[in-house]
Protein backbone atom coordinates (compact mmCIF):
# COMPACT_ATOMS: atom_id res chain seq x y z
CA UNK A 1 -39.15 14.12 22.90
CA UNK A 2 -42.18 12.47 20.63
CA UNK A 3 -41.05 8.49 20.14
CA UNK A 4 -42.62 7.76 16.92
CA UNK A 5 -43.60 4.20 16.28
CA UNK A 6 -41.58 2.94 13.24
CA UNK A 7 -43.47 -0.65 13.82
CA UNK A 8 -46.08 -0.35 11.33
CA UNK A 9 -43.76 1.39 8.77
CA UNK A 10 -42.93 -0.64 5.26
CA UNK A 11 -39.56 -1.11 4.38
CA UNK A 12 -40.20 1.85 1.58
CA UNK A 13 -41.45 3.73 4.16
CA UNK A 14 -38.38 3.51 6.47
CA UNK A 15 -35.60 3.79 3.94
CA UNK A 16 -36.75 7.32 3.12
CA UNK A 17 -37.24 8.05 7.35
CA UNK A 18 -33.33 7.11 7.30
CA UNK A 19 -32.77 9.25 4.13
CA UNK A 20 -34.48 12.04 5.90
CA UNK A 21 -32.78 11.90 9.16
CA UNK A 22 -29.56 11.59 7.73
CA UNK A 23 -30.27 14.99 5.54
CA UNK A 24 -31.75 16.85 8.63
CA UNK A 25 -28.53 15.38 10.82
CA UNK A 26 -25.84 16.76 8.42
CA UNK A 27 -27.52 20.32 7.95
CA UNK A 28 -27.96 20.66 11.79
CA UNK A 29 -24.65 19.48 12.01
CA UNK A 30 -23.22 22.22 9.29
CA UNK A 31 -25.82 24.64 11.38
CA UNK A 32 -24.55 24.08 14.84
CA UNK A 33 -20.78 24.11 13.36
CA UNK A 34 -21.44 27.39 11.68
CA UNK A 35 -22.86 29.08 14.82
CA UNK A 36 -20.38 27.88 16.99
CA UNK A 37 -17.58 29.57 14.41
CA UNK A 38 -19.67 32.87 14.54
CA UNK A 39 -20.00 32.42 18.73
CA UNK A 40 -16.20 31.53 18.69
CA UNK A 41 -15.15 34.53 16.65
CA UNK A 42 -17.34 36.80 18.37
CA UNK A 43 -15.27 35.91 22.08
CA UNK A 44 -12.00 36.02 20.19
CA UNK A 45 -12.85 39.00 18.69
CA UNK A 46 -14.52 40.78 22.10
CA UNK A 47 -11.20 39.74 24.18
CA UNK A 48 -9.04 40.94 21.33
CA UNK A 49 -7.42 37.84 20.60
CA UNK A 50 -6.76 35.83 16.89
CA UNK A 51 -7.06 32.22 16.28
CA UNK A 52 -3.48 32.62 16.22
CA UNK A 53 -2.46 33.41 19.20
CA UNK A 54 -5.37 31.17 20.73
CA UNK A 55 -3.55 28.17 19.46
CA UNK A 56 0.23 29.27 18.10
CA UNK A 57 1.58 25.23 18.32
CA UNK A 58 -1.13 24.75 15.53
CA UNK A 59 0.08 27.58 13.36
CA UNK A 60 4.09 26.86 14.18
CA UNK A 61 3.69 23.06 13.16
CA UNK A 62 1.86 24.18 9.86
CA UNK A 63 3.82 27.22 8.91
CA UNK A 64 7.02 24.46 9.68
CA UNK A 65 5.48 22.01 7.29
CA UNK A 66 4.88 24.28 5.19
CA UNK A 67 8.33 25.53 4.91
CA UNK A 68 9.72 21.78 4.54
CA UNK A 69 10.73 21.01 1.40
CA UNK A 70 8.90 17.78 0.14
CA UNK A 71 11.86 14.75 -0.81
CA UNK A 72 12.47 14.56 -4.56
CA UNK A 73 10.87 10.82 -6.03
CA UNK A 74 13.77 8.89 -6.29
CA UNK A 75 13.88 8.39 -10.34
CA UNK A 76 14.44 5.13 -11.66
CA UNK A 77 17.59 4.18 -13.10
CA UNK A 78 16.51 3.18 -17.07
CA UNK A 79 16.28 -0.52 -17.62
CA UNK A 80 16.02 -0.24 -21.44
CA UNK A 81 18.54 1.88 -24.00
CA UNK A 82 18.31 2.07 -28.00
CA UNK A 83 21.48 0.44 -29.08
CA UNK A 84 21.53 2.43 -32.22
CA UNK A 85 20.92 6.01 -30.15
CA UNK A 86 22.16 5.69 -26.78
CA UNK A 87 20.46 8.68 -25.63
CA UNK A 88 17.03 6.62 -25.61
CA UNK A 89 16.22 5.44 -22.35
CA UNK A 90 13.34 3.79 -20.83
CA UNK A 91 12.67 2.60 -17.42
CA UNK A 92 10.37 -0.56 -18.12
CA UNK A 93 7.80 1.28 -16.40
CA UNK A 94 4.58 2.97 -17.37
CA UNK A 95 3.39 3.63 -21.04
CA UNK A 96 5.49 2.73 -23.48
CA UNK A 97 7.75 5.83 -25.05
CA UNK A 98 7.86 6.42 -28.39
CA UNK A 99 11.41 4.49 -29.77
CA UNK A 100 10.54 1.28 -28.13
CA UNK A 101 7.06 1.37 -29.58
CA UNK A 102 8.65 2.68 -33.26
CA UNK A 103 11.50 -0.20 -32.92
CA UNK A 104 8.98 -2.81 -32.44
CA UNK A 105 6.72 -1.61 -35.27
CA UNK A 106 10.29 -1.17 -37.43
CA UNK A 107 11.16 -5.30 -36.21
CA UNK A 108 7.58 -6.76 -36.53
CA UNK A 109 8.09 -7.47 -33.36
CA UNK A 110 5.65 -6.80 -29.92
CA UNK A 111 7.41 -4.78 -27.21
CA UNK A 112 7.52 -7.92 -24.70
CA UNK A 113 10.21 -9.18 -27.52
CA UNK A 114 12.20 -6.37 -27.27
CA UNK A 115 11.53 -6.31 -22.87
CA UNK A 116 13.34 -9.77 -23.93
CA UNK A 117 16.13 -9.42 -25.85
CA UNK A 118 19.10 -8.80 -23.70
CA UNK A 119 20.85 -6.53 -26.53
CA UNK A 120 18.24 -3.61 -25.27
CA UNK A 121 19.22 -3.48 -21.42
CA UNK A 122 20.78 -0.88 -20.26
CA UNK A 123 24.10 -1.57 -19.43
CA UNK A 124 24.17 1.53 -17.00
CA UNK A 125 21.31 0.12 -14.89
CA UNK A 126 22.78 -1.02 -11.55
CA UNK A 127 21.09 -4.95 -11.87
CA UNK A 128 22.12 -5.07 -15.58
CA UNK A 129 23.69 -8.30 -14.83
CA UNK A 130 20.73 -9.93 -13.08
CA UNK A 131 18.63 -8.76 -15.62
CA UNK A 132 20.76 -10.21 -18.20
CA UNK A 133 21.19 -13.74 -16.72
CA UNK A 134 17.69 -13.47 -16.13
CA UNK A 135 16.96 -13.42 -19.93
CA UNK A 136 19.23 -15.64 -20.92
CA UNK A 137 17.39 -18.26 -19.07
C-alpha cells in the first residue's frame, strides 16, 4: 500500500481527503455487502437450501413477534368535563379541544382559568379530590 504524505496538505485540502474517503468507504462497503449477498445466495441456492432454513430461530422469533399483539396505550382518564354537557371530556393533555377553547372565548376567560376553576374537574377522574384540594389552595 502507497502511504501518502498528508503533512504538507492545508486544512481545505484535508477536509475534502476525509470527505472523499468517507464516500469511497461507504460505496465499497455497500459493494462488498452486495457481493457477499449474491456469493451467499449463490451457496444457498447450489446446496438447495433457503435463508430460512439456514437460520429458522431468526424467522420463529420474528414470525412470533409478529403475531404478538402490541398492548393497547392505556387512555387517560379525563381530568376536565363541561358542566353544562357532561358528555365533554378532556384529559388536560395535548391541544386544546374545541368546548374548552369555545367556553373560554364564551367567559372572556383564557383556558388556564378554566384548568383552574374546580367546577370543570371531572368528578369521574380517579384523583378528583387531589385535584380539587389542589385548586382550592
Amino acid at each position: 500500500m502507497t502511504k501518502i504524505d498528508i503533512s504538507k496538505l492545508s486544512y481545505k485540502e484535508l477536509r475534502d481527503l476525509m470527505e472523499q474517503t468517507e464516500e469511497e468507504v461507504e460505496s465499497r462497503k455497500e459493494q462488498a455487502i452486495s457481493d457477499l449477498k449474491a456469493e451467499f445466495n449463490q451457496k444457498l441456492n447450489d446446496a438447495g437450501f433457503s435463508i430460512r432454513e439456514l437460520y429458522p430461530e431468526v424467522f420463529k422469533m420474528s414470525a412470533a413477534s409478529a403475531a404478538t399483539p402490541t398492548k393497547n396505550k392505556q387512555s387517560t382518564p379525563p381530568k376536565y368535563r363541561n358542566p353544562e354537557n357532561p358528555e365533554e371530556t378532556w384529559t388536560g393533555r395535548g391541544r386544546v379541544i374545541g368546548w374548552v377553547l369555545k367556553l373560554a372565548e364564551a367567559k372572556g376567560t383564557t383556558v388556564d382559568a378554566i384548568k383552574n376553576d374546580p367546577a370543570y374537574l371531572n368528578p369521574d377522574h380517579p384523583n378528583y379530590k387531589i385535584h380539587a384540594a389542589d385548586l382550592e389552595k
